[in-house]
PDB file of N, CA and C in Angstrom:
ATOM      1  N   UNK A   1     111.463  94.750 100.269  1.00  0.00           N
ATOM      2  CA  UNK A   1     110.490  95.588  99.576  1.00  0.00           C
ATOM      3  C   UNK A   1     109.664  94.736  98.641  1.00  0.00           C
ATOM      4  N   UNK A   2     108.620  95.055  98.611  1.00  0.00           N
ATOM      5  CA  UNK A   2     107.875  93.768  97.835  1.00  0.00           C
ATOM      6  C   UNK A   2     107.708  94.992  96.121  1.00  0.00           C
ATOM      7  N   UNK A   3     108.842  94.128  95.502  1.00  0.00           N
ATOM      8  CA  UNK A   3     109.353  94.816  94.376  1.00  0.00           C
ATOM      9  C   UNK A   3     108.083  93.934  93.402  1.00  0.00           C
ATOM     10  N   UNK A   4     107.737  92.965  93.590  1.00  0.00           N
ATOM     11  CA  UNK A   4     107.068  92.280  92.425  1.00  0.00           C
ATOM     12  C   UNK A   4     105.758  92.913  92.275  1.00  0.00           C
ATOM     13  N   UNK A   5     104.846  93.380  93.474  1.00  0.00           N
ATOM     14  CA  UNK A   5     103.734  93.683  93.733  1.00  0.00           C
ATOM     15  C   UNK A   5     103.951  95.170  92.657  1.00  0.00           C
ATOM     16  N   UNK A   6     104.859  96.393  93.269  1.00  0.00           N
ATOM     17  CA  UNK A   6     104.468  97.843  92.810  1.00  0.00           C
ATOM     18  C   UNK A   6     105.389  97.669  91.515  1.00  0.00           C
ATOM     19  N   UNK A   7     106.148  96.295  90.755  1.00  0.00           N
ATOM     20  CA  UNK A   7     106.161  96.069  89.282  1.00  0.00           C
ATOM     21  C   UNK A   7     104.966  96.025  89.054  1.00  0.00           C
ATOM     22  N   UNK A   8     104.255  94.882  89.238  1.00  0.00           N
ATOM     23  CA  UNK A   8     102.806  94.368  88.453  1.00  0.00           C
ATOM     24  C   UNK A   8     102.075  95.283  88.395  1.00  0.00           C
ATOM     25  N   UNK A   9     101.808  96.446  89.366  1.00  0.00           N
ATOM     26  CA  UNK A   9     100.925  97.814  89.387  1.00  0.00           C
ATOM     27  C   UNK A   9     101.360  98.268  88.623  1.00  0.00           C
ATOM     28  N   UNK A  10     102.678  99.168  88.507  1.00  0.00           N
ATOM     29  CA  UNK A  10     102.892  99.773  87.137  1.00  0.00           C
ATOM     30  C   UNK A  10     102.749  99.196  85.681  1.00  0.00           C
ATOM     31  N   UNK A  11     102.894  97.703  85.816  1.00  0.00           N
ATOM     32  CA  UNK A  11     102.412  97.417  84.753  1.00  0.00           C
ATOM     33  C   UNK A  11     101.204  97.182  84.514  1.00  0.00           C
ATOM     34  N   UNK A  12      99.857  97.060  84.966  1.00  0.00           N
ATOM     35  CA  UNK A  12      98.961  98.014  85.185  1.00  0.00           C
ATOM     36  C   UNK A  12      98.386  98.957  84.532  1.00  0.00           C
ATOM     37  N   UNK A  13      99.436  99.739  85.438  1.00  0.00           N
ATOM     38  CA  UNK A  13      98.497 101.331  85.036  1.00  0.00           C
ATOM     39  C   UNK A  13      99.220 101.588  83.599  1.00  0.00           C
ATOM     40  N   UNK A  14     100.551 100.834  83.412  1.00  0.00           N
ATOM     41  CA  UNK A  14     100.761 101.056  81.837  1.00  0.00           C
ATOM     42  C   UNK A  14     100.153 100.083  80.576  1.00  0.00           C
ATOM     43  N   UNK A  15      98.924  99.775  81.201  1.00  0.00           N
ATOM     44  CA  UNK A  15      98.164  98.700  80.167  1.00  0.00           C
ATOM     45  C   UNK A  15      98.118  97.685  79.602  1.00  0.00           C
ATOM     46  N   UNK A  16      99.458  97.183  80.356  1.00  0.00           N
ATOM     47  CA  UNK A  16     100.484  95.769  79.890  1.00  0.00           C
ATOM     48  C   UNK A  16      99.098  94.756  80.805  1.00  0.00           C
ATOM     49  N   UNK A  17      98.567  94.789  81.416  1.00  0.00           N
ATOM     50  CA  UNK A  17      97.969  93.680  82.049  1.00  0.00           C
ATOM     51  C   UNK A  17      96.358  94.379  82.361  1.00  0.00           C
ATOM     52  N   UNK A  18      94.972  93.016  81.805  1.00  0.00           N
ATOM     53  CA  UNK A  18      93.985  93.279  81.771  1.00  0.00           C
ATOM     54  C   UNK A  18      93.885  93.494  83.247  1.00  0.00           C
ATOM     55  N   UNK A  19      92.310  94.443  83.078  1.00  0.00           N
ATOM     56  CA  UNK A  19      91.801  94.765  84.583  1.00  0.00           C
ATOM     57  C   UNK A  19      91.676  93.072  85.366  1.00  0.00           C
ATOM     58  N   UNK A  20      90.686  92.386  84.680  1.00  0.00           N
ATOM     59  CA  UNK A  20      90.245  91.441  85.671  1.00  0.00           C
ATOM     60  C   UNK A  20      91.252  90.652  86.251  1.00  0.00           C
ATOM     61  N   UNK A  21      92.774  90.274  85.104  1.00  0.00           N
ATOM     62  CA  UNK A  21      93.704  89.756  85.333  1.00  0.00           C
ATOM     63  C   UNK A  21      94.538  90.539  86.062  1.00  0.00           C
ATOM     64  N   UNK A  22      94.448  91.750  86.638  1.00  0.00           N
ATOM     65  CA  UNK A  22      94.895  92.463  87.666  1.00  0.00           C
ATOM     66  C   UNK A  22      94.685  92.311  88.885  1.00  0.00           C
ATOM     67  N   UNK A  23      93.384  91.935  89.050  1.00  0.00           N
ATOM     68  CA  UNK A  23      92.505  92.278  90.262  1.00  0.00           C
ATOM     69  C   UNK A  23      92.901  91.237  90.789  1.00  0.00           C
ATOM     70  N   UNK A  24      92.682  89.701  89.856  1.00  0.00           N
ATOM     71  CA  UNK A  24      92.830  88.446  90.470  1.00  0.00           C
ATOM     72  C   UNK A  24      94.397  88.289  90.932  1.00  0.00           C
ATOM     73  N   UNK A  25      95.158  88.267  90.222  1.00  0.00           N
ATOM     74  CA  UNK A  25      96.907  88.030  91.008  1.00  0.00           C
ATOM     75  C   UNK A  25      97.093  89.158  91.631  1.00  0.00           C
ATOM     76  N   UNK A  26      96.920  90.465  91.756  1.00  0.00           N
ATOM     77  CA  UNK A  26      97.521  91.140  93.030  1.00  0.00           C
ATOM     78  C   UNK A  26      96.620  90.558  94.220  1.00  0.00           C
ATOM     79  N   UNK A  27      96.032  90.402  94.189  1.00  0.00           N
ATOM     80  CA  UNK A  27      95.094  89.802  95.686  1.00  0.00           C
ATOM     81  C   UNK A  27      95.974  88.524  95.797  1.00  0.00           C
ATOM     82  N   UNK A  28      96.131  87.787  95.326  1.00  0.00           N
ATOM     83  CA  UNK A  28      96.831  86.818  95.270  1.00  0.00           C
ATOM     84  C   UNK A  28      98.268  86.787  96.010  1.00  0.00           C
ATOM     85  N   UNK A  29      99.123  87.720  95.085  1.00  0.00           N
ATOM     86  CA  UNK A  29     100.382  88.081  95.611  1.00  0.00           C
ATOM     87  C   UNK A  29     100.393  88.670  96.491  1.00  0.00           C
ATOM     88  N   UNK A  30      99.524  89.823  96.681  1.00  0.00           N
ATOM     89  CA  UNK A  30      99.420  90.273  98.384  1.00  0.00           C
ATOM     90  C   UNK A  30      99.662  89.782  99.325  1.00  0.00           C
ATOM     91  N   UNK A  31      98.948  88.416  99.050  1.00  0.00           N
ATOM     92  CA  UNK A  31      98.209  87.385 100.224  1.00  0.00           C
ATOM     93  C   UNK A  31      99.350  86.733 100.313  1.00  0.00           C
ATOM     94  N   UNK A  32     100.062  86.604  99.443  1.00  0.00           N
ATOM     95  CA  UNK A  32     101.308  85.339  99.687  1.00  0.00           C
ATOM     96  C   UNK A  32     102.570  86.217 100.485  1.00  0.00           C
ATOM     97  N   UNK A  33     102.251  87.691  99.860  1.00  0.00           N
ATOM     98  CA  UNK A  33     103.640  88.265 100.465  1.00  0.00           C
ATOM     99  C   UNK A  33     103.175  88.576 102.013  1.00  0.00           C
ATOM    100  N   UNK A  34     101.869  89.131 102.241  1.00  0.00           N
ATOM    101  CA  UNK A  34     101.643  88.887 103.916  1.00  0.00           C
ATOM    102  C   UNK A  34     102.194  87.490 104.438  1.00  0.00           C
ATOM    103  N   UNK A  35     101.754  86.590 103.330  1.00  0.00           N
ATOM    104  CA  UNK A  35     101.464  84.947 104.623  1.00  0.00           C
ATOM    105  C   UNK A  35     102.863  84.765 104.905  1.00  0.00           C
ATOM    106  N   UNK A  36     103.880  85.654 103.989  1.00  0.00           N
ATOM    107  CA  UNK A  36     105.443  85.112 104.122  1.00  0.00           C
ATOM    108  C   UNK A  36     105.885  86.202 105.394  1.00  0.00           C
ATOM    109  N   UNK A  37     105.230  87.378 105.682  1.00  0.00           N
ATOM    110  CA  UNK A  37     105.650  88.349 106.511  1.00  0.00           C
ATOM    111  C   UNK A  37     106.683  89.222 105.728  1.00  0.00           C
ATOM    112  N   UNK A  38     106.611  89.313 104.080  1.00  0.00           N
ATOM    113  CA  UNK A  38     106.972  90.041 103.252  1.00  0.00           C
ATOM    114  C   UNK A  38     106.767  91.074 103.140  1.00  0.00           C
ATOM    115  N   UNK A  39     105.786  91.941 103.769  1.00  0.00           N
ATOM    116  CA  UNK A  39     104.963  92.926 103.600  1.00  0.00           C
ATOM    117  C   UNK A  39     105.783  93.922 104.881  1.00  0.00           C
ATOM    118  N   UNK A  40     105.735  93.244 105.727  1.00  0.00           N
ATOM    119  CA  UNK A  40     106.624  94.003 106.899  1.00  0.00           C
ATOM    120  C   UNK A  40     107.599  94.671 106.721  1.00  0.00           C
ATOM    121  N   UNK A  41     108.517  94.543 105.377  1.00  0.00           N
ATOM    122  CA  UNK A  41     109.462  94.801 105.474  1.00  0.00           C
ATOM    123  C   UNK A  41     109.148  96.067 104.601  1.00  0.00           C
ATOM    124  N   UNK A  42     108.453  96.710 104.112  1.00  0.00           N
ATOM    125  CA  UNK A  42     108.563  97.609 102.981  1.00  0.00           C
ATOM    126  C   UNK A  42     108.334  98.603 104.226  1.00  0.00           C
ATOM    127  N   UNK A  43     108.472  99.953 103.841  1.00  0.00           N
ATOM    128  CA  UNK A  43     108.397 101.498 104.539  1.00  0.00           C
ATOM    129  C   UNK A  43     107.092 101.720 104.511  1.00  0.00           C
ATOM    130  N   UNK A  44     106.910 102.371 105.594  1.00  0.00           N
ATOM    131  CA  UNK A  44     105.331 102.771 105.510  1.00  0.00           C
ATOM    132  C   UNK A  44     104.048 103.173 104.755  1.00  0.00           C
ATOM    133  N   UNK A  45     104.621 103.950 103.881  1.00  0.00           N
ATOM    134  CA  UNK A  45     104.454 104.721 102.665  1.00  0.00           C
ATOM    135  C   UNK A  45     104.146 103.452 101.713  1.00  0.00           C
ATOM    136  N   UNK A  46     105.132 102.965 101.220  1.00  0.00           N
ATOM    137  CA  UNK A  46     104.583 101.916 100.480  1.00  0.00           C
ATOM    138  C   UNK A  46     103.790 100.464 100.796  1.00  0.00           C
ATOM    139  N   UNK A  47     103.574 100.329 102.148  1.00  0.00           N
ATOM    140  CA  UNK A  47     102.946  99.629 102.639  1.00  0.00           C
ATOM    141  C   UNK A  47     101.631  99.817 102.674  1.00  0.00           C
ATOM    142  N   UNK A  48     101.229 101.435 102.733  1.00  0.00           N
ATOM    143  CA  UNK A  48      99.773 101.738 102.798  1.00  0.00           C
ATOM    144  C   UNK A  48      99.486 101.696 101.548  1.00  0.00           C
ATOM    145  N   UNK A  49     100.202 102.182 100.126  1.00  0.00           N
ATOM    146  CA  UNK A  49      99.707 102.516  99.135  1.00  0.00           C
ATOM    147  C   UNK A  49      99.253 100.926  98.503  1.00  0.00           C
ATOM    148  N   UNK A  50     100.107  99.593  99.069  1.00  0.00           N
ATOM    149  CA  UNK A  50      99.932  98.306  98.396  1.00  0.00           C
ATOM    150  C   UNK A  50      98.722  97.830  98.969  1.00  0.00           C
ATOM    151  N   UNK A  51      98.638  98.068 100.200  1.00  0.00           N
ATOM    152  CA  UNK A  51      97.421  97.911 101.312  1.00  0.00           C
ATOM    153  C   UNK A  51      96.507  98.898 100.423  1.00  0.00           C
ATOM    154  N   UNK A  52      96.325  99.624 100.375  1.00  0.00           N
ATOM    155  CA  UNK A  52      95.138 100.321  99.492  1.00  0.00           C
ATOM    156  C   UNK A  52      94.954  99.674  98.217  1.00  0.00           C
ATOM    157  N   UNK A  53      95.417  99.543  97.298  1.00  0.00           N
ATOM    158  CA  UNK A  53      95.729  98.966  95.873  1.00  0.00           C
ATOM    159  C   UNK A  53      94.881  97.802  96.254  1.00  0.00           C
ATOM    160  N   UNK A  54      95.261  96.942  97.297  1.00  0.00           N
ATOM    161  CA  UNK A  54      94.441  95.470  97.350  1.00  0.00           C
ATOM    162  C   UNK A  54      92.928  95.667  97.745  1.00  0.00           C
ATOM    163  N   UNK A  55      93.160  96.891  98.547  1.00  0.00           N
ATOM    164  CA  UNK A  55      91.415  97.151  98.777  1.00  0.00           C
ATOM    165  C   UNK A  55      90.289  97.224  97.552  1.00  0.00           C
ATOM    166  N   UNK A  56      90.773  98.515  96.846  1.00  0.00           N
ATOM    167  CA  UNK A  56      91.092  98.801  95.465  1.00  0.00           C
ATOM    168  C   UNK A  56      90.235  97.638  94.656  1.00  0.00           C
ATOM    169  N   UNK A  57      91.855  96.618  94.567  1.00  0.00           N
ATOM    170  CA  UNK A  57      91.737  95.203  93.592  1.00  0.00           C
ATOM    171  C   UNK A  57      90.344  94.639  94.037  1.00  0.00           C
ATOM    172  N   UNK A  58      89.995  94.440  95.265  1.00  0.00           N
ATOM    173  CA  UNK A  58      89.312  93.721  95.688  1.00  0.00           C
ATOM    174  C   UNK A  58      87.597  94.579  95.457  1.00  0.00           C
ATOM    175  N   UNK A  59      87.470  95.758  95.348  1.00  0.00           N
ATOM    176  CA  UNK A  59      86.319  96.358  94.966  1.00  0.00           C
ATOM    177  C   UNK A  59      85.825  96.307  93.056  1.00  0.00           C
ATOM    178  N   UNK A  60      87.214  95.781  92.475  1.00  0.00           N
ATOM    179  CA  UNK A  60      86.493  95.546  91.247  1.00  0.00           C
ATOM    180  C   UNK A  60      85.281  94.479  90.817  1.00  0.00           C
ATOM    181  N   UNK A  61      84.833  94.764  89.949  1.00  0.00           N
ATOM    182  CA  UNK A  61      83.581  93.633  89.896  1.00  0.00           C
ATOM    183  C   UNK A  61      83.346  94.037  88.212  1.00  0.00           C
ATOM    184  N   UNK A  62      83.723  92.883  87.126  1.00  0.00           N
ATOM    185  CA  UNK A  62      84.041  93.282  85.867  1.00  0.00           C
ATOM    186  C   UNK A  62      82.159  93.231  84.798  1.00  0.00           C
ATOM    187  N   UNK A  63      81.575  92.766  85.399  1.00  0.00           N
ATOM    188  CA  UNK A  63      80.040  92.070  85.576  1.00  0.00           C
ATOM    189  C   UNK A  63      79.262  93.532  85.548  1.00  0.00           C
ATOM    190  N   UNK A  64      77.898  93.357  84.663  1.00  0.00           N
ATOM    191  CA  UNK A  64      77.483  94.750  84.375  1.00  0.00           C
ATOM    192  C   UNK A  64      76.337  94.645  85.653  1.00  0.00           C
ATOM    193  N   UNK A  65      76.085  93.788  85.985  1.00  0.00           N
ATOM    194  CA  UNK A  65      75.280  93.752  87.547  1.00  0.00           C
ATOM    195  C   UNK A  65      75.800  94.014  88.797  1.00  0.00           C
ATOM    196  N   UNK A  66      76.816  94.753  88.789  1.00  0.00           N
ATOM    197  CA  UNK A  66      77.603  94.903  90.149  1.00  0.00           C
ATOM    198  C   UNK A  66      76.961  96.036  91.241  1.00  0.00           C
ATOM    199  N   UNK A  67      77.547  95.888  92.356  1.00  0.00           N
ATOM    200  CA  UNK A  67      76.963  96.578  93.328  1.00  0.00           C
ATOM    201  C   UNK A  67      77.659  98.023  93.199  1.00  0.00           C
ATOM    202  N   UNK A  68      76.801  99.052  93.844  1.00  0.00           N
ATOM    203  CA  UNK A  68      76.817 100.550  93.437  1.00  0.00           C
ATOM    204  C   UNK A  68      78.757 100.898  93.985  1.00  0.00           C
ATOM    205  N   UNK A  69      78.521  99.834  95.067  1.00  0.00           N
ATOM    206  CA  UNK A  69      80.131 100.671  95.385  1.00  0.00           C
ATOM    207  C   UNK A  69      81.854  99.629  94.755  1.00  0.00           C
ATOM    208  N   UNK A  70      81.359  98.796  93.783  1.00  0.00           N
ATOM    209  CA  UNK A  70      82.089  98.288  93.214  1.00  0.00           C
ATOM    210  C   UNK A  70      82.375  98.870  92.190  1.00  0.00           C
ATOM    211  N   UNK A  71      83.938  98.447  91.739  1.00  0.00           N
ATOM    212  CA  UNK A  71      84.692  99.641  90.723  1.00  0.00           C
ATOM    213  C   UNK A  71      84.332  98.684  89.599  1.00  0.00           C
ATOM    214  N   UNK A  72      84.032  99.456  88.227  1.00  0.00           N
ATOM    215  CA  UNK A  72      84.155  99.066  86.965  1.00  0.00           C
ATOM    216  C   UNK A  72      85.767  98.801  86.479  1.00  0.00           C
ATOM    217  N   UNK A  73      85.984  98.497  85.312  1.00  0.00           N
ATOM    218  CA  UNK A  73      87.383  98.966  84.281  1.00  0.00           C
ATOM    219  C   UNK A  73      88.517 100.268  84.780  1.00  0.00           C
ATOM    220  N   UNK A  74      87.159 101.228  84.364  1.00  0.00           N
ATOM    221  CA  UNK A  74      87.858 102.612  84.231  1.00  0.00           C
ATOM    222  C   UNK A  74      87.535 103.273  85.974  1.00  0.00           C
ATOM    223  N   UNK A  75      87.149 102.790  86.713  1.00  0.00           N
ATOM    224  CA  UNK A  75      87.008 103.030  87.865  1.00  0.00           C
ATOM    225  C   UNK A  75      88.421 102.528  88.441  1.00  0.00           C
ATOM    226  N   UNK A  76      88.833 101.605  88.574  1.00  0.00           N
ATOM    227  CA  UNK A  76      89.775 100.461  89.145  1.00  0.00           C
ATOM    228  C   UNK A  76      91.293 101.452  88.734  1.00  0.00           C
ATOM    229  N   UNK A  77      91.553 101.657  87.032  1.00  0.00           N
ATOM    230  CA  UNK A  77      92.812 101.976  86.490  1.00  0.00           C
ATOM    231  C   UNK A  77      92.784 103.876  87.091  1.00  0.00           C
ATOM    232  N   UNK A  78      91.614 104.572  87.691  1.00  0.00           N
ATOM    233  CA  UNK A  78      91.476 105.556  87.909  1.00  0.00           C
ATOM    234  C   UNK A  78      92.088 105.779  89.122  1.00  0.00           C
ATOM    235  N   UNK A  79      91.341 104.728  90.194  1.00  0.00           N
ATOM    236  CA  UNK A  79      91.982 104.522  91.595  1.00  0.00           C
ATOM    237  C   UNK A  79      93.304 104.169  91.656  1.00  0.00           C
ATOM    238  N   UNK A  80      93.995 103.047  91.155  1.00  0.00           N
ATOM    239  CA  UNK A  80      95.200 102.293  91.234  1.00  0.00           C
ATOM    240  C   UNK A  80      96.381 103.561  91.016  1.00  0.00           C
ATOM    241  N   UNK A  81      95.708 104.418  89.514  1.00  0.00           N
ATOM    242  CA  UNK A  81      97.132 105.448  89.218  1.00  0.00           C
ATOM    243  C   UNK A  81      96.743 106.725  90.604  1.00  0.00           C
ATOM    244  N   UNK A  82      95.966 107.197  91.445  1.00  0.00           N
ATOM    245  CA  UNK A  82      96.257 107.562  92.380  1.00  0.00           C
ATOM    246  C   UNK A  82      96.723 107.224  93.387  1.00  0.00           C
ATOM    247  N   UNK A  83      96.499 106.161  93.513  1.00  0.00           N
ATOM    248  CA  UNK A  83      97.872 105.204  94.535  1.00  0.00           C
ATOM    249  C   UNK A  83      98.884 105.741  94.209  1.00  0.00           C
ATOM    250  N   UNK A  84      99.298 105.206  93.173  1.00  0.00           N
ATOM    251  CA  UNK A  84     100.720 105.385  93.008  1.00  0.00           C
ATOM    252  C   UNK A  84     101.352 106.800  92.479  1.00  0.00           C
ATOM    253  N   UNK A  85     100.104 107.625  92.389  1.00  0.00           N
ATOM    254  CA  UNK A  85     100.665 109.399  92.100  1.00  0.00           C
ATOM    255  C   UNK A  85     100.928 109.578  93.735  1.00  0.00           C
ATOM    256  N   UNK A  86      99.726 109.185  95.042  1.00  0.00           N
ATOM    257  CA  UNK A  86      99.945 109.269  96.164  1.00  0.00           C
ATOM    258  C   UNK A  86     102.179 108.599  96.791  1.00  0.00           C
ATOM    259  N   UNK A  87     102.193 107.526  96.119  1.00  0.00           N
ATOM    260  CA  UNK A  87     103.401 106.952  96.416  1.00  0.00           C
ATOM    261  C   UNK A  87     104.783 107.867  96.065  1.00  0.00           C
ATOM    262  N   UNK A  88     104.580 108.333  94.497  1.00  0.00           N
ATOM    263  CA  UNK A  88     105.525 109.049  94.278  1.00  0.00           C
ATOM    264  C   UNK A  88     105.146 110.616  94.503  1.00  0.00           C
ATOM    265  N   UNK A  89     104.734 110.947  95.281  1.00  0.00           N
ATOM    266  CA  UNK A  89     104.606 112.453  95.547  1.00  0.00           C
ATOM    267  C   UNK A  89     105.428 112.786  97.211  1.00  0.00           C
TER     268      UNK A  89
END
C-alpha cells in the first residue's frame, strides 16, 4: 500500500505542508512508487484516488499568470480533500 503517498496527502489537507511543496514531492513520489511497481499493489479504490491526486498535483500552477484550467492554492486543497472524502466514503 503506498502508505507514504495518502500520509503526505493527509498531511496536506491538514496544513502541515505548503501547496507548492505539495505539488512538487507527490509528483515525485508517485513517480518513484510507479517506477518501483509500488503502485500495483494498493486496491483499486486507492489507486484511483492517488492517480487522481497526481493529476490534481500536477494542475497546480502557484504563479498569478496561470492558465484558466490550472488550480490556484485554494483550488488544489479543495480538490485533494475530495479525493480523499471520495476514498473514505
Amino acid at each position: 500500500m503506498s502508505f507514504m503517498l495518502l500520509a503526505f496527502t493527509k498531511s496536506y489537507a491538514e496544513g502541515r505542508v505548503k501547496p507548492e511543496t505539495f505539488s512538487e514531492a507527490y509528483i515525485e513520489l508517485y513517480r518513484l512508487e510507479r517506477d518501483y511497481d509500488l503502485l500495483l499493489k494498493d486496491n483499486n479504490k486507492l489507486s484511483e484516488c492517488l492517480s487522481s491526486i497526481f493529476c490534481i498535483a500536477d494542475l497546480y500552477n502557484p504563479n498569478l499568470d496561470k492558465e484558466e484550467y490550472e488550480l490556484n492554492d485554494e483550488e488544489l486543497l479543495i480538490q485533494v480533500n475530495a479525493e480523499l472524502e471520495k476514498l473514505n466514503s
